[in-house]
Protein backbone atom coordinates (compact mmCIF):
# COMPACT_ATOMS: atom_id res chain seq x y z
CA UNK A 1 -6.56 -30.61 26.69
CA UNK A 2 -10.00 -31.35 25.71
CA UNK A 3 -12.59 -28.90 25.03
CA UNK A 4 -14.92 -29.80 27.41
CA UNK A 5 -12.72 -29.61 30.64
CA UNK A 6 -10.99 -26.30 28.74
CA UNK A 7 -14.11 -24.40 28.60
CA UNK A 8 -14.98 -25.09 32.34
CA UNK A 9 -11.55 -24.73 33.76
CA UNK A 10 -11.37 -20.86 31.51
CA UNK A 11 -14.41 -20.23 33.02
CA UNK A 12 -13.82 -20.90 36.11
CA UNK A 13 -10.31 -19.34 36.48
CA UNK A 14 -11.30 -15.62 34.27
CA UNK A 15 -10.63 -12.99 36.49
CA UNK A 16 -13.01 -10.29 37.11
CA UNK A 17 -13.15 -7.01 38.76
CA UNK A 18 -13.65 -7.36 42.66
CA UNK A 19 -12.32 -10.07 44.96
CA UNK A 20 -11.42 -13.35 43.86
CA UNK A 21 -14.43 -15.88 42.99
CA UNK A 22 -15.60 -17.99 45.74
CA UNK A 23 -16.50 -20.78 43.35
CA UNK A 24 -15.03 -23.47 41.63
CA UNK A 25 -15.15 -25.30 38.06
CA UNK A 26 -17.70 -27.64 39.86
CA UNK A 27 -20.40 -25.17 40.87
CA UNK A 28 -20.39 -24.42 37.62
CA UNK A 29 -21.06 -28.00 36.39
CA UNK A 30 -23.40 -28.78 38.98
CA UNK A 31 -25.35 -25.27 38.16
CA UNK A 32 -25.30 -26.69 34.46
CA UNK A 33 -26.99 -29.33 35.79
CA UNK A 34 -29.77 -27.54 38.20
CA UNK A 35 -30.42 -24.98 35.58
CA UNK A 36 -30.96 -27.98 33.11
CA UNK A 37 -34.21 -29.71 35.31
CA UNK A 38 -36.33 -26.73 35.14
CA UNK A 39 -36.00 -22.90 34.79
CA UNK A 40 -34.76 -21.50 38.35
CA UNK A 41 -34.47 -18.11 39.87
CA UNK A 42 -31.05 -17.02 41.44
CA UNK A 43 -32.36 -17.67 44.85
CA UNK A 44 -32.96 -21.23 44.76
CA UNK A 45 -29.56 -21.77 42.66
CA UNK A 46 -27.66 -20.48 45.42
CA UNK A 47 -29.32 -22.74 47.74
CA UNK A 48 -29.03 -25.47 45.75
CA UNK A 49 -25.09 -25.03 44.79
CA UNK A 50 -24.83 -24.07 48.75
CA UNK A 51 -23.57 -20.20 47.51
CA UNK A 52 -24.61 -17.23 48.44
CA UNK A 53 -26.53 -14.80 46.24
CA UNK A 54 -23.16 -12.71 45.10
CA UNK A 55 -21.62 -15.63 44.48
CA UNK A 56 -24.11 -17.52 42.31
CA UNK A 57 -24.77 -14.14 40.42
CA UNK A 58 -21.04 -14.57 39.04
CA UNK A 59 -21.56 -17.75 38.28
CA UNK A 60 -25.15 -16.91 36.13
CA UNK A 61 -22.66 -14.17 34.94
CA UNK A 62 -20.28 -16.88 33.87
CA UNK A 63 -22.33 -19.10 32.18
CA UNK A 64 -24.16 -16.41 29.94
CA UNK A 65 -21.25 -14.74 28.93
CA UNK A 66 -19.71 -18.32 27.66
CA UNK A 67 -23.56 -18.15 25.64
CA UNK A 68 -24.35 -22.02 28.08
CA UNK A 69 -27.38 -20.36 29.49
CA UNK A 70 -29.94 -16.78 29.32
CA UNK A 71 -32.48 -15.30 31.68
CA UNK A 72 -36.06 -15.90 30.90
CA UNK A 73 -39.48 -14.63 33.22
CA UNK A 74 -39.32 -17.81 34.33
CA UNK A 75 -35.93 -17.81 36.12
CA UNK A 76 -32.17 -19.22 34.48
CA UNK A 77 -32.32 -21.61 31.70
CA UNK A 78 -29.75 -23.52 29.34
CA UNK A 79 -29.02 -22.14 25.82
CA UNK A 80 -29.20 -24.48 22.97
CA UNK A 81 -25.20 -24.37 23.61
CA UNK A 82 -25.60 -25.21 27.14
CA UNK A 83 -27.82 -28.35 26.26
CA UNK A 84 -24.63 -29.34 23.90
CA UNK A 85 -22.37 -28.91 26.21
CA UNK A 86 -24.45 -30.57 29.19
CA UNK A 87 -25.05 -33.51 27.28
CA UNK A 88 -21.07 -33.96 26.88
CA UNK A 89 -21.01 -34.03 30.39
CA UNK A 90 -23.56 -36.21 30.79
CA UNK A 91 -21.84 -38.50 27.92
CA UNK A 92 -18.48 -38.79 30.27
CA UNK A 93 -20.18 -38.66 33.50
CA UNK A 94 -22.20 -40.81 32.76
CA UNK A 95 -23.51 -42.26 36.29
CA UNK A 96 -24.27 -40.73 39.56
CA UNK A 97 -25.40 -42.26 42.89
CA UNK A 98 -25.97 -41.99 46.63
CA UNK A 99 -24.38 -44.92 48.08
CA UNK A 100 -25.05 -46.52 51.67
CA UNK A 101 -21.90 -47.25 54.08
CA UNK A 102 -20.20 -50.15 52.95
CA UNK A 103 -16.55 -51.43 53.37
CA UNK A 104 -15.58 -48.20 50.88
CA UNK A 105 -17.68 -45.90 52.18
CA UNK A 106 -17.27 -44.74 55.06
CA UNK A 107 -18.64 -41.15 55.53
CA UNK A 108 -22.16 -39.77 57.03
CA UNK A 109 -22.66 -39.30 53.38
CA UNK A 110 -21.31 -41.07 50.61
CA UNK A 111 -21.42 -40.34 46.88
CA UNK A 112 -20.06 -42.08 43.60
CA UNK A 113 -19.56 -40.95 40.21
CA UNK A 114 -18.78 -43.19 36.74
CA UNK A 115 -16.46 -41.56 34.45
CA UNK A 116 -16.53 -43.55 30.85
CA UNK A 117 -13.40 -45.03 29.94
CA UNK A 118 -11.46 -42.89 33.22
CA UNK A 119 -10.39 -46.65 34.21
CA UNK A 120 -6.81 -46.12 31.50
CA UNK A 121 -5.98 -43.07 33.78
CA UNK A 122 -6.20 -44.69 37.41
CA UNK A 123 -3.21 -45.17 39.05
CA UNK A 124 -3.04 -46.18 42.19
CA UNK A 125 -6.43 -43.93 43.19
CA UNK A 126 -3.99 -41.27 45.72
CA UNK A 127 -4.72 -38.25 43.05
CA UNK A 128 -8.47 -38.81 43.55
CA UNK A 129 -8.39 -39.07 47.37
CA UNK A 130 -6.43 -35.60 46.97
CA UNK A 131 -8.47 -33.93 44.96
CA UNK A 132 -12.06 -35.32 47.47
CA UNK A 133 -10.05 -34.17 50.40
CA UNK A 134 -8.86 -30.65 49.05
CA UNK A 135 -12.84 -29.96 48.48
CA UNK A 136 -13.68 -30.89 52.15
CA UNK A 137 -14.08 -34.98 51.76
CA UNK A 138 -12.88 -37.23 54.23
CA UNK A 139 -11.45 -39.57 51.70
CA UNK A 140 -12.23 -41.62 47.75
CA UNK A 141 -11.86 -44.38 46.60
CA UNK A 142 -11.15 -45.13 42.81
CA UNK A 143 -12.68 -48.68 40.96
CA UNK A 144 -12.09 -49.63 37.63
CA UNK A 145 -14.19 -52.36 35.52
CA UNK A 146 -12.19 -54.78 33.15
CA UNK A 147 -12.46 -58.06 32.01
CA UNK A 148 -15.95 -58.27 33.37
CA UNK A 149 -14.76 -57.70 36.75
CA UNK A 150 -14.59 -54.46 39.24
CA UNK A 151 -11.42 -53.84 40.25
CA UNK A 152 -9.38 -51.57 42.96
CA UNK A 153 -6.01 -50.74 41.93
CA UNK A 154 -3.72 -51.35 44.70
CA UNK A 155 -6.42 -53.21 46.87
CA UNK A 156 -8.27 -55.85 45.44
CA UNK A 157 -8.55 -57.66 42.04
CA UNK A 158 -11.94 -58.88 42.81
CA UNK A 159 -13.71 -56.48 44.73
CA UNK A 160 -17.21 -58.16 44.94
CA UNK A 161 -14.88 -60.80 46.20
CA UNK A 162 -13.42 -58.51 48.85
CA UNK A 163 -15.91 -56.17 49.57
CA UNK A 164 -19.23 -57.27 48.11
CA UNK A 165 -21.39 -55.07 49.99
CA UNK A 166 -19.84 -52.12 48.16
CA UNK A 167 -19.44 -53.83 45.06
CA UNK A 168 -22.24 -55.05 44.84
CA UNK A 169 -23.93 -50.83 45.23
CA UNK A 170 -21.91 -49.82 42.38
CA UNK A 171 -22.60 -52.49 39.87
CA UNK A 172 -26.63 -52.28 40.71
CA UNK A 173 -26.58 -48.54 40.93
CA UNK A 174 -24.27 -47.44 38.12
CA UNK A 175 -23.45 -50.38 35.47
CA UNK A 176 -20.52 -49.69 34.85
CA UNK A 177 -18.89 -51.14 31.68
CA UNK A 178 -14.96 -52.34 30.03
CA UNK A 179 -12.84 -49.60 31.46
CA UNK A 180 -14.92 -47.45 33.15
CA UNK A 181 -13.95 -45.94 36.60
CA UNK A 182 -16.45 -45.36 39.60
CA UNK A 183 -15.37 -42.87 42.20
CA UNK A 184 -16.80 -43.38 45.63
CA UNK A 185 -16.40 -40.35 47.89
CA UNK A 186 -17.38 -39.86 51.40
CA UNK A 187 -17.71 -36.68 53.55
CA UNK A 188 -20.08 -35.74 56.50
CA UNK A 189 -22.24 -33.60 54.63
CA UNK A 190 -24.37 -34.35 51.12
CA UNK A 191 -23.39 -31.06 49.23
CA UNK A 192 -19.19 -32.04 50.16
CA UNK A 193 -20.14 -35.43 48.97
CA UNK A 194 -21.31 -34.45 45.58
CA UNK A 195 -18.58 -31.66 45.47
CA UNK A 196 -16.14 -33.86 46.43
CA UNK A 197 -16.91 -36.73 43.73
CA UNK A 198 -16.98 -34.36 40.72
CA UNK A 199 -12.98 -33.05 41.65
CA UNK A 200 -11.91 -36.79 42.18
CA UNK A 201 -13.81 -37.52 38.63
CA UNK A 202 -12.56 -34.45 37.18
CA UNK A 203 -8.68 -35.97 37.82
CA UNK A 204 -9.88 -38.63 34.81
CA UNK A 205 -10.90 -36.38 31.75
CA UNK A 206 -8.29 -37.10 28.73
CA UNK A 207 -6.09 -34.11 28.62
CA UNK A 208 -6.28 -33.91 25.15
């Protein structure tokens, strides 16, 4: 298993006194990434990872005792290890987007992630619906880009061909290059969306 999706899946499952966590591995990510715009108080954290204050205290709690971020005046910030390990993630999730309906996506709200080189673990795109839907999604879709074409396994072999509304979204909005995969994910609320995009990615890290 890689480092990367070790580190976030120990810190994420370490047990701690009290009842169990009401968070997952991808608050944590996404609070890498809030923390990482500007220095933020615990308040607007929660809102913005759509916690409550106990919860988003464990996750601060988390993320300082695995030395990724400290407490300034100024609110939460990233240590110099949590800019090292944010720009990793950055480096294999590489693209992010809002998309509008199309033929793929279908939800209220509809969100899409690029994992680099996640196109050589694709199958046949069922473990990434399961993993949206077990978050709250209504459903994902997985696309993979070879050969200078985007592709849906299972579906379609051309998909600007076949659906070029949607195709034509995800090779504007995230560029995606030889073996990449794009995850589009669609749910009726932006915060599932964006939840529900990071577990389908998440099915595409290397595990070792």
């Amino acid at each position: 298993m890689s480092r990367f999706k070790r580190l976030f899946e120990e810190m994420a499952s370490e047990k701690a006194p009290g009842p169990s966590p009401t968070f997952s591995l991808f608050h944590l990510l996404r609070a890498l990434e809030v923390i990482s715009e500007k220095p933020i108080g615990r308040g607007k954290l929660a809102r913005s990872l759509n916690v409550g204050e106990g919860t988003v205290r464990t996750i601060i709690e988390r993320l300082q005792s695995f030395g990724l971020s400290e407490t300034s005046k100024a609110g939460c910030v990233l240590t110099q290890k949590g800019l090292k390990v944010l720009k990793k993630y950055q480096s294999i999730f590489a693209g992010k987007a809002n998309v509008e309906k199309s033929e793929i996506a279908f939800g209220k709200y509809n969100f899409a992630v690029l994992v680099k080189y996640g196109g050589r673990r694709v199958g046949s795109g069922v473990e990434q619906r399961d993993a949206a839907i077990k978050v709250g999604a209504r459903g994902a879709t997985s696309c993979v880009f070879k050969h200078g074409h985007l592709t849906i396994p299972g579906v379609s072999d051309d998909a600007p061909e076949d659906f070029p509304r949607a195709a034509a979204q995800i090779l504007r909005l995230l560029q995606p290059s030889q073996n990449d995969a794009v995850v589009v994910v669609s749910a009726e609320d932006s915060v599932t969306a964006v939840y529900g995009a990071m577990a389908a990615a998440w099915t595409l890290l290397e595990d070792c």
